[in-house]
C-alpha atoms as a PDB file:
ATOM      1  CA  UNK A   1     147.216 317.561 -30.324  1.00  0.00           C
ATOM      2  CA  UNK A   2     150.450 318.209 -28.733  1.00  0.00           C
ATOM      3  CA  UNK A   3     152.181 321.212 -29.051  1.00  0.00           C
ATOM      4  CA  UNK A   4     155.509 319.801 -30.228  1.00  0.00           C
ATOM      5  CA  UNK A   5     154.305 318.256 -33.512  1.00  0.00           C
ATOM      6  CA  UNK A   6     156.638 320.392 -36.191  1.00  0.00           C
ATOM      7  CA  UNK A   7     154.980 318.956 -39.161  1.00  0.00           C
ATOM      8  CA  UNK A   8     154.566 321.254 -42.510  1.00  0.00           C
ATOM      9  CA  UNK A   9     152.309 321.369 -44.939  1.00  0.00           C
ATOM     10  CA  UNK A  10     153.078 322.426 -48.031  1.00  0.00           C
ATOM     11  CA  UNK A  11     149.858 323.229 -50.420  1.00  0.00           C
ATOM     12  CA  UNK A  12     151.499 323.473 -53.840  1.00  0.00           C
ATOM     13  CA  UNK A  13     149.638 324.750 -56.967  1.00  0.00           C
ATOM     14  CA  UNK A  14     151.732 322.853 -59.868  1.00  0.00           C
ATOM     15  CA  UNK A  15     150.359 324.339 -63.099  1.00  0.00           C
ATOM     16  CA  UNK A  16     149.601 322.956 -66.196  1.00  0.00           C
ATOM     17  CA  UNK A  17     151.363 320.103 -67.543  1.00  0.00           C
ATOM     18  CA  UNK A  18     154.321 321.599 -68.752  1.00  0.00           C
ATOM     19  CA  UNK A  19     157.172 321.547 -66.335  1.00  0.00           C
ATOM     20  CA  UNK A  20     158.798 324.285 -67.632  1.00  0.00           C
ATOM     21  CA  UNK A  21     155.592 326.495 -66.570  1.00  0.00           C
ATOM     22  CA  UNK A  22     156.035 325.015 -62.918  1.00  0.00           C
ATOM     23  CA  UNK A  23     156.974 328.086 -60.179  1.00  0.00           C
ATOM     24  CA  UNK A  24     160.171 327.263 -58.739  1.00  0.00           C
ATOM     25  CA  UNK A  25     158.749 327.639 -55.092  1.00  0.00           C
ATOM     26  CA  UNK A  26     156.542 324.705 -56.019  1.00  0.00           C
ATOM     27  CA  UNK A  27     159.347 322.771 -56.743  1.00  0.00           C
ATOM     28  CA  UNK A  28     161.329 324.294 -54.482  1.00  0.00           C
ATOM     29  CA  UNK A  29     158.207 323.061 -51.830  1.00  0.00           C
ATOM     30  CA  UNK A  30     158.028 319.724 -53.154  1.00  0.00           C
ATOM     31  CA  UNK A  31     161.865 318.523 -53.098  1.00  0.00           C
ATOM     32  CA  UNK A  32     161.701 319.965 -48.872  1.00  0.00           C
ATOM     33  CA  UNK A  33     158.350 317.321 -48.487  1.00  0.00           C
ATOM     34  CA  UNK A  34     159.108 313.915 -46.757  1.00  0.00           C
ATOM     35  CA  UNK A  35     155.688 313.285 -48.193  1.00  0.00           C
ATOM     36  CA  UNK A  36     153.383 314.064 -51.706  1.00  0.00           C
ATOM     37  CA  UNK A  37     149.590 313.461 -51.467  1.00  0.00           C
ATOM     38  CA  UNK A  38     147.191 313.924 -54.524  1.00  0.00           C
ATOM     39  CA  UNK A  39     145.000 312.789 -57.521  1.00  0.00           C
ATOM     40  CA  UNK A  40     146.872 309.950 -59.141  1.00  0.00           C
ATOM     41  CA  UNK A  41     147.013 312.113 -62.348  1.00  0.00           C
ATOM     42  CA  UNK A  42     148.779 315.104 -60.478  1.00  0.00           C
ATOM     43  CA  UNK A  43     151.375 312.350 -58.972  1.00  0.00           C
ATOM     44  CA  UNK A  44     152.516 311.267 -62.238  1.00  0.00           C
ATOM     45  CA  UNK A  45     152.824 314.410 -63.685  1.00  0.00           C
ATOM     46  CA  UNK A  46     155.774 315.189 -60.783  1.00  0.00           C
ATOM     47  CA  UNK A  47     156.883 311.155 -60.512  1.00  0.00           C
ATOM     48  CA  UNK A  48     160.679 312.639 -61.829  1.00  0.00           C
ATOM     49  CA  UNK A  49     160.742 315.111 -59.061  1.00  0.00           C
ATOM     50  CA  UNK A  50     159.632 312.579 -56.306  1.00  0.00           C
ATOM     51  CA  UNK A  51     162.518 310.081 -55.975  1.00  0.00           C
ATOM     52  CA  UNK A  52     162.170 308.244 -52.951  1.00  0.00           C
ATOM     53  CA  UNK A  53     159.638 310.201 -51.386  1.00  0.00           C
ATOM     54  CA  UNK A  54     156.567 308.324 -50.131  1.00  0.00           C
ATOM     55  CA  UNK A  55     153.747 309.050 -51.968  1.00  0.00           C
ATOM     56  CA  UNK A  56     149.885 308.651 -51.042  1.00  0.00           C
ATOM     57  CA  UNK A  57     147.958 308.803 -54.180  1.00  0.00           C
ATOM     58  CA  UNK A  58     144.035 308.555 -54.585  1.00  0.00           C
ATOM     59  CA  UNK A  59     141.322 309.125 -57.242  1.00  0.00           C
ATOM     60  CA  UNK A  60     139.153 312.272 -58.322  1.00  0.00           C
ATOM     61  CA  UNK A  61     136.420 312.593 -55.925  1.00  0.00           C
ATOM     62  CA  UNK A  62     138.783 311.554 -52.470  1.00  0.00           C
ATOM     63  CA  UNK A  63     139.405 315.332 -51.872  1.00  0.00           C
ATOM     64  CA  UNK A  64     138.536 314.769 -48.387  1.00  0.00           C
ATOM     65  CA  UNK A  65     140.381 311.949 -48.183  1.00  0.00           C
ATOM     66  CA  UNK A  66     143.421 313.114 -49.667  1.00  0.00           C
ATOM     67  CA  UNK A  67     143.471 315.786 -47.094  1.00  0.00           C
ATOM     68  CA  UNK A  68     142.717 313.905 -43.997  1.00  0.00           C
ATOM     69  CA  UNK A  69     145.642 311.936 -44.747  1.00  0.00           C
ATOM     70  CA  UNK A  70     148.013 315.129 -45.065  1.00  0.00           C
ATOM     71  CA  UNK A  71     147.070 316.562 -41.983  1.00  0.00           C
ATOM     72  CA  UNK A  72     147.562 313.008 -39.821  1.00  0.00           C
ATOM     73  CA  UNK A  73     151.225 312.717 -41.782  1.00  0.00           C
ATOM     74  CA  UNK A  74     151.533 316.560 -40.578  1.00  0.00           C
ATOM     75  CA  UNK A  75     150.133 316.088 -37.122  1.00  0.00           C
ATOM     76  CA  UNK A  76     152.786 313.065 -37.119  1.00  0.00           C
ATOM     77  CA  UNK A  77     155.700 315.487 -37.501  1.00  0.00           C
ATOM     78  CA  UNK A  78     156.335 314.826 -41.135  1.00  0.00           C
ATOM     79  CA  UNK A  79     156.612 317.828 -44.271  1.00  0.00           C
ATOM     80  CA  UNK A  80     154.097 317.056 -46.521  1.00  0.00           C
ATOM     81  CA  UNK A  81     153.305 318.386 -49.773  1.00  0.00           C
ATOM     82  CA  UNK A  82     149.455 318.537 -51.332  1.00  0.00           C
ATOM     83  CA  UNK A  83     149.756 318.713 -55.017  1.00  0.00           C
ATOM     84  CA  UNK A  84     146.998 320.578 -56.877  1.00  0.00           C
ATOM     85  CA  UNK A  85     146.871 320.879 -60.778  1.00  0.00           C
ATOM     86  CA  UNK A  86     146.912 324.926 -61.115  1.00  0.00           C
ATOM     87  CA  UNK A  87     146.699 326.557 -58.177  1.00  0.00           C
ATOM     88  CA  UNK A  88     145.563 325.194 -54.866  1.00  0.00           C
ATOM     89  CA  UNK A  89     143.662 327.824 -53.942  1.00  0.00           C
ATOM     90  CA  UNK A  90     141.463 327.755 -57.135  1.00  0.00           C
ATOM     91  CA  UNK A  91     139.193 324.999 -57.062  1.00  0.00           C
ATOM     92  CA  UNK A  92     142.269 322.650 -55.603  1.00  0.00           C
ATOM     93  CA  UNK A  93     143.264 321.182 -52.570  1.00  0.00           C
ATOM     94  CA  UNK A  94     143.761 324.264 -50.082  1.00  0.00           C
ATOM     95  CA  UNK A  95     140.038 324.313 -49.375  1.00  0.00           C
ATOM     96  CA  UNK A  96     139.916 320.641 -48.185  1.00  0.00           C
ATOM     97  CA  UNK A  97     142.776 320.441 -46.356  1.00  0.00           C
ATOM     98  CA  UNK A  98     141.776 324.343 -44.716  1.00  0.00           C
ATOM     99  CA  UNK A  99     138.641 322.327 -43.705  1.00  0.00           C
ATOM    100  CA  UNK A 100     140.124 319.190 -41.577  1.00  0.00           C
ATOM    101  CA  UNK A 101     142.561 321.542 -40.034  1.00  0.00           C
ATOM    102  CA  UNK A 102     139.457 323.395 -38.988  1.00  0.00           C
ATOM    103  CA  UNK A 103     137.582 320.731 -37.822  1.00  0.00           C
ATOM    104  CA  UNK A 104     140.441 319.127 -35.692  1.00  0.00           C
ATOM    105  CA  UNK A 105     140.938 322.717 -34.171  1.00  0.00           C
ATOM    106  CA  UNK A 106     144.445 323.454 -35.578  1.00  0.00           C
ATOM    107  CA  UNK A 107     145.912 326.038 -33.827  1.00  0.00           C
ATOM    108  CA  UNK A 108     147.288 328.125 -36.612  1.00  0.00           C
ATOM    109  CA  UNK A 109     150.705 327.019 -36.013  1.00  0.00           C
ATOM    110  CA  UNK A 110     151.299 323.216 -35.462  1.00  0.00           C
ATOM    111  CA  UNK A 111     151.711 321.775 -38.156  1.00  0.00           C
ATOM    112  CA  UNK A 112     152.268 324.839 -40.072  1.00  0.00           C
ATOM    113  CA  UNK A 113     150.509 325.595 -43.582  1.00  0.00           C
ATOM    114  CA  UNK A 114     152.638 327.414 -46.215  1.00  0.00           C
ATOM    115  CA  UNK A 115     150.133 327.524 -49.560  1.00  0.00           C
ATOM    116  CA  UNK A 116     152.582 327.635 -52.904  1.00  0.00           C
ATOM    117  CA  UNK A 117     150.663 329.420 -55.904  1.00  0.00           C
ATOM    118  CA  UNK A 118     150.436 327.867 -59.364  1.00  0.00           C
ATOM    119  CA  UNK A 119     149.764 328.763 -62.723  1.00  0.00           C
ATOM    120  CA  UNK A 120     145.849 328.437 -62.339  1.00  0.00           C
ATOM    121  CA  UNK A 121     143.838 326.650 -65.373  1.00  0.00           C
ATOM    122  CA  UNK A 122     141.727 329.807 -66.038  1.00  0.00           C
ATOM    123  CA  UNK A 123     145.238 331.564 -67.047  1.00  0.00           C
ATOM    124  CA  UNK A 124     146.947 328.850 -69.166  1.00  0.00           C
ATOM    125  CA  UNK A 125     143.142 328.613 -70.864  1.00  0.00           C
ATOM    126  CA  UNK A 126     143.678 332.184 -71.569  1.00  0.00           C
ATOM    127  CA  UNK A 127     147.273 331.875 -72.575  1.00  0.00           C
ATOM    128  CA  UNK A 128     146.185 329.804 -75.612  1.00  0.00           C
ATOM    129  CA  UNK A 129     143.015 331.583 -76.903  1.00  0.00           C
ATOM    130  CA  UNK A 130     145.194 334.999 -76.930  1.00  0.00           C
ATOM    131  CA  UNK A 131     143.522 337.807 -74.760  1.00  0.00           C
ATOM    132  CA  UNK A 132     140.149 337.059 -73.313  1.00  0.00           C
ATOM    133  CA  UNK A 133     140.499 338.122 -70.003  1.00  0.00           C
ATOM    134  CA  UNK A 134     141.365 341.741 -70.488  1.00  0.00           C
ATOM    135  CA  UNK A 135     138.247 342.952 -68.752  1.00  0.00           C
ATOM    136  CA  UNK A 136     136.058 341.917 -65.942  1.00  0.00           C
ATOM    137  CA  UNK A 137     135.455 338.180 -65.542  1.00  0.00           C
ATOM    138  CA  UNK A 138     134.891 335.522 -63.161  1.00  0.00           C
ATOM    139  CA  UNK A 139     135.299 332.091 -62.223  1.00  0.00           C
ATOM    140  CA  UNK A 140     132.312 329.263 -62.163  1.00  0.00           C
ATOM    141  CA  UNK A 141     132.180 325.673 -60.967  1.00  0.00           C
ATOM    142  CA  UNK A 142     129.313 323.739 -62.573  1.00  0.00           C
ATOM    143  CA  UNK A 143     130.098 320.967 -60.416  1.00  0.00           C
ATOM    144  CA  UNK A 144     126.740 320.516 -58.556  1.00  0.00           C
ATOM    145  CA  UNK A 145     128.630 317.947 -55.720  1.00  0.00           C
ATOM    146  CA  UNK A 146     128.824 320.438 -53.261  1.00  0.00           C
ATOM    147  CA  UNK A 147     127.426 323.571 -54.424  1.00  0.00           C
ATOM    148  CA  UNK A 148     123.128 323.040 -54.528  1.00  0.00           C
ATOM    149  CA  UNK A 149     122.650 323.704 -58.700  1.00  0.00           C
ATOM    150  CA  UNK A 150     120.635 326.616 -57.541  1.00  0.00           C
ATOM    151  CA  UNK A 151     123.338 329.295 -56.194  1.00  0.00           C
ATOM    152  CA  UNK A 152     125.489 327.935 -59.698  1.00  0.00           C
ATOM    153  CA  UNK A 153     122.342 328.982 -61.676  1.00  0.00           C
ATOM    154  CA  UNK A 154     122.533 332.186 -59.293  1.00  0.00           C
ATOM    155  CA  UNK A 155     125.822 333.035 -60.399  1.00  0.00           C
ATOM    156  CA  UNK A 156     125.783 332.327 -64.349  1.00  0.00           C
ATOM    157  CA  UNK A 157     122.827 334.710 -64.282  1.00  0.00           C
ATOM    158  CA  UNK A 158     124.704 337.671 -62.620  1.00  0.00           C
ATOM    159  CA  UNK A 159     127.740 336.932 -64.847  1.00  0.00           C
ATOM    160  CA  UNK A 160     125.339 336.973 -67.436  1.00  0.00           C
ATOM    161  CA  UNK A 161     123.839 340.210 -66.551  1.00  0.00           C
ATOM    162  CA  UNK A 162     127.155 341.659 -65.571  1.00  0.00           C
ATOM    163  CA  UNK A 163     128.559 341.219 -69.203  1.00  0.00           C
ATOM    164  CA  UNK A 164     131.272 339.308 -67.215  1.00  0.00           C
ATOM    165  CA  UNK A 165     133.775 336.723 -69.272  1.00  0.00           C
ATOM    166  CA  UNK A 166     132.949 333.541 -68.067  1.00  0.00           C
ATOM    167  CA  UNK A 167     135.425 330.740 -67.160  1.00  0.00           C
ATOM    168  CA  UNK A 168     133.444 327.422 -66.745  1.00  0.00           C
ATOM    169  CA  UNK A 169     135.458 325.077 -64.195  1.00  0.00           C
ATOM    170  CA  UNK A 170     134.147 321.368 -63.797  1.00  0.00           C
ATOM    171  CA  UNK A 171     131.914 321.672 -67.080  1.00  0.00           C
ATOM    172  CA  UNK A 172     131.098 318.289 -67.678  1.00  0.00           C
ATOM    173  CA  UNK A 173     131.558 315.015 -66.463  1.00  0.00           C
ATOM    174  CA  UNK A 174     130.208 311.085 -67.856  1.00  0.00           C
ATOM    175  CA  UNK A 175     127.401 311.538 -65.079  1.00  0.00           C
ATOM    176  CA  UNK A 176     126.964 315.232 -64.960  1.00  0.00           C
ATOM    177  CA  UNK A 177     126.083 316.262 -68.784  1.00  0.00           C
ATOM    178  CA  UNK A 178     123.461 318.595 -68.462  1.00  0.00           C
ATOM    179  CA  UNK A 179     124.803 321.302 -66.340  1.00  0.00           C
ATOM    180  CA  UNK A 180     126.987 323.111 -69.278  1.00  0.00           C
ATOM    181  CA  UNK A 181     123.756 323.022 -71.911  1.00  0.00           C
ATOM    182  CA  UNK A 182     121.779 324.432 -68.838  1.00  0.00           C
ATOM    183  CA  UNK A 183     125.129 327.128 -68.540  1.00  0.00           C
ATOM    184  CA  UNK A 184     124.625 327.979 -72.185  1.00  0.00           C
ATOM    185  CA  UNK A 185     120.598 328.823 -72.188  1.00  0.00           C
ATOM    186  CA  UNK A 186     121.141 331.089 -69.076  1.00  0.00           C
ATOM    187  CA  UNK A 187     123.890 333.037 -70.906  1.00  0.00           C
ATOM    188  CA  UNK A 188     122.355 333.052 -74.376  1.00  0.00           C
ATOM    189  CA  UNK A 189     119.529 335.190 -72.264  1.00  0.00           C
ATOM    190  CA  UNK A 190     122.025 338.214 -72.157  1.00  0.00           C
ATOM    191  CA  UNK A 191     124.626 337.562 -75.338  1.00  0.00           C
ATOM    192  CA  UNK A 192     124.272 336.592 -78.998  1.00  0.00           C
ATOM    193  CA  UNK A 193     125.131 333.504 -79.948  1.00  0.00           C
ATOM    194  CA  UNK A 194     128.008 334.294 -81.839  1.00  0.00           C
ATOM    195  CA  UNK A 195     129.689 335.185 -78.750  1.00  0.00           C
ATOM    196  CA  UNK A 196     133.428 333.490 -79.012  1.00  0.00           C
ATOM    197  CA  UNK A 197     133.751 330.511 -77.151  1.00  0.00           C
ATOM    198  CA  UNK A 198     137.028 328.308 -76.395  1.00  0.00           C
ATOM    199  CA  UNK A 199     137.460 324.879 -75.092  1.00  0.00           C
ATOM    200  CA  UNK A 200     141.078 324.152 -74.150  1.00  0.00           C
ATOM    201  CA  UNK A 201     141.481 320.561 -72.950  1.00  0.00           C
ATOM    202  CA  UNK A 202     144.626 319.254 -71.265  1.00  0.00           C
ATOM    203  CA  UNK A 203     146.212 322.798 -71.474  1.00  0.00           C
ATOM    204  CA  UNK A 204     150.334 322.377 -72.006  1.00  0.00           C
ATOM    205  CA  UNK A 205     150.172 318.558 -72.044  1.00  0.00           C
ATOM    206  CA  UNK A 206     150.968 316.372 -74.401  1.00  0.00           C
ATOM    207  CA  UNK A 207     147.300 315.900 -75.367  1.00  0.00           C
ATOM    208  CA  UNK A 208     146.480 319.248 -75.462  1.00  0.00           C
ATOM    209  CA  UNK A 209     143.481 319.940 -77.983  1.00  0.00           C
ATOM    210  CA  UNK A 210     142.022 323.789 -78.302  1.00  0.00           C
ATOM    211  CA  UNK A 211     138.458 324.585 -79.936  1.00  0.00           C
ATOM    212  CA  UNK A 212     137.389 327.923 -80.634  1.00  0.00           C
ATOM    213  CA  UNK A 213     133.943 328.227 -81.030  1.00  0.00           C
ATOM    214  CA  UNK A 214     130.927 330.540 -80.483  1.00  0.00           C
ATOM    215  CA  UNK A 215     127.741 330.183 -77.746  1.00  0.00           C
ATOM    216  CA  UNK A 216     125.440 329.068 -80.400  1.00  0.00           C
ATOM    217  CA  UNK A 217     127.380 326.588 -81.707  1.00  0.00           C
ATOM    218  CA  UNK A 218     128.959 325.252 -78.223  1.00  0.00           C
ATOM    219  CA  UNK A 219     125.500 323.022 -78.856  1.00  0.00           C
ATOM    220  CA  UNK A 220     127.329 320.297 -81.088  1.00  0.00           C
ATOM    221  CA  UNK A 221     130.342 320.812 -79.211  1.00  0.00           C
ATOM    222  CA  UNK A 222     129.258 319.204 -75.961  1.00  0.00           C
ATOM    223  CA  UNK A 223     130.976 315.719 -76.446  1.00  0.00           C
ATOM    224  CA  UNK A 224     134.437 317.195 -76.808  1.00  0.00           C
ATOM    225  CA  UNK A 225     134.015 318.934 -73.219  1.00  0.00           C
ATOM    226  CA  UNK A 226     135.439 316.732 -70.217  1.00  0.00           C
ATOM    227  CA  UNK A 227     136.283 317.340 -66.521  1.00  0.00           C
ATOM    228  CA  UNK A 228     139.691 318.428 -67.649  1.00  0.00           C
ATOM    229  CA  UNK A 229     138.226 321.121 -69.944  1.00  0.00           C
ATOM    230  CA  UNK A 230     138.312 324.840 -69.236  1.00  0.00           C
ATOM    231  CA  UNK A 231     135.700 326.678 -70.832  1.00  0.00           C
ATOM    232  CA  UNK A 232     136.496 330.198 -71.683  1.00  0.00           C
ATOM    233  CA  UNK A 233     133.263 332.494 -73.073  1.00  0.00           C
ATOM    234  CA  UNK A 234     133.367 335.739 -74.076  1.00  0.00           C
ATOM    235  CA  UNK A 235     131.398 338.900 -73.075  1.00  0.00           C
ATOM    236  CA  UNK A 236     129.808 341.726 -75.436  1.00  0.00           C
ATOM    237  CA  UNK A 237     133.043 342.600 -76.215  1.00  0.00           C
ATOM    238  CA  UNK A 238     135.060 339.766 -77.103  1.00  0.00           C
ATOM    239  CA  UNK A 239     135.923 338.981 -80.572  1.00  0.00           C
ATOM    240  CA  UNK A 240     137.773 336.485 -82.716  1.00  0.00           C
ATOM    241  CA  UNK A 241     141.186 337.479 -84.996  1.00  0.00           C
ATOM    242  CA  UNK A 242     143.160 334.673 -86.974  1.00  0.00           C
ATOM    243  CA  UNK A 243     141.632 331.865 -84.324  1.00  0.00           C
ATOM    244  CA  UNK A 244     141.822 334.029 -81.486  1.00  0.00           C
ATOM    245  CA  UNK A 245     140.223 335.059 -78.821  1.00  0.00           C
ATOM    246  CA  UNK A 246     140.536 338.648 -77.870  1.00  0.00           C
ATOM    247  CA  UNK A 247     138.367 340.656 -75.455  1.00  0.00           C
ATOM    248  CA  UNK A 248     139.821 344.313 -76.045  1.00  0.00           C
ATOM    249  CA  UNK A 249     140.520 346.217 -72.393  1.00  0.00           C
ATOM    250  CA  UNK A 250     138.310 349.295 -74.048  1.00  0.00           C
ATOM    251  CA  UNK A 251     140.293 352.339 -73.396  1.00  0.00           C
ATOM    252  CA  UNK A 252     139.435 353.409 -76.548  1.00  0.00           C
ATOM    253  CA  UNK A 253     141.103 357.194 -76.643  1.00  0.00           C
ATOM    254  CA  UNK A 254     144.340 355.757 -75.453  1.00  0.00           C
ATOM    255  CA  UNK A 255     147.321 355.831 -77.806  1.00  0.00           C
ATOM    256  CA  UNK A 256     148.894 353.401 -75.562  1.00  0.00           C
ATOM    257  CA  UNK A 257     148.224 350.758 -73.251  1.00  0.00           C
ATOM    258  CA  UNK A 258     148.532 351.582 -69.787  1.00  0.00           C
END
């Protein structure tokens, strides 16, 4: 590539679907892009901030895609912003785009890369269910596309034995539907099965439905669980107060929180 390109790439985490919760460097990234590239969904969340920027807009599932196209715009001299929902770096678009730059040996500097974090899904999940994530937890895709289902199985049974608080990304889809049931047996190994559960669909949009449920239960909840569901499940610890979920941080002596 030559060594005079001065194309930017902007991978911006946008948050949930309020714009209000959107950081001001990603907006500040996205108004100083010639270009916006993303899931059509993500696009028309920002349409009002686009004016007449082009934009390159593609379905779930063209990840690669979407980022092939940034980095040719890039390589072409051109600021171009990637749109995640969240954060990019969580289970969004950085990864992808890392990946072509990678395979087209990018030199680290031309086009340069500036990742913009977001409010990740796993936080504005936890925003609405109350506390849940005030000890250890961790992250899990059940999306078997690119992941074998046998390191996913791997991991929900260490977070499983590690008592961790599990947030379930990519839970369910029309094709993949028995991935979260299988999720569900391999936790209800190590917890009861009145551990809390929440299902927080659409998180600050206008469609925006929460379910708070427990592990046993989750059972008859399956059908309300989508690819733009977060599933939130509790350890040991974690109880429910007034419709909330609250895992407590367990300094039990302290008189104060620190």
């Amino acid at each position: 590539m030559s060594d005079d390109v001065n194309g930017k790439l902007f991978l911006v985490g946008i948050g949930p679907g309020d714009p209000s919760l959107q950081t001001p460097g990603a907006a500040s990234a996205l108004s100083r892009s010639d270009v916006i590239v993303g899931f059509r969904g993500y696009i028309d969340q920002i349409t009002d901030q686009a004016g007449d920027k082009e934009l390159v807009s593609m379905e779930l599932g063209q990840e690669l895609e979407r980022a092939g196209r940034a980095v040719d715009l890039a390589y072409e001299g051109k600021s171009v912003a990637v749109v995640s929902s969240g954060d990019a770096g969580i289970y969004g678009m950085a990864g992808p785009v890392f990946r072509v730059l990678t395979d087209r040996k990018w030199d680290g500097a031309n086009p340069s890369v500036e990742v913009v974090p977001g409010i990740s899904a796993l936080q504005s999940a936890a925003s609405l269910l109350g506390s849940p994530l005030m000890q250890d937890f961790c992250a899990i895709s059940l999306s078997n596309l690119l992941t074998p289902w046998e390191a996913i199985e791997k991991r929900l049974e260490a977070a499983a034995l590690g008592d961790f608080v599990v947030v379930l990304y990519n839970p369910r889809s029309q094709r993949r539907t028995w991935q979260l049931p299988e999720a569900r047996r391999i936790l209800l190994e190590k917890r009861g099965g009145e551990t809390p559960v929440g299902l927080i669909r659409d998180a600050y949009r206008p469609a925006q439905r929460i379910i708070v449920t427990n592990l046993q239960e989750l059972e008859d909840r399956m059908t309300d669980v989508d690819m733009f569901t977060t599933v939130v499940i509790g350890n040991s610890n974690t109880y429910l107060h007034q419709g909330f979920m609250v895992t407590p941080r367990g300094y039990e002596n302290k008189t104060s929180a620190g």
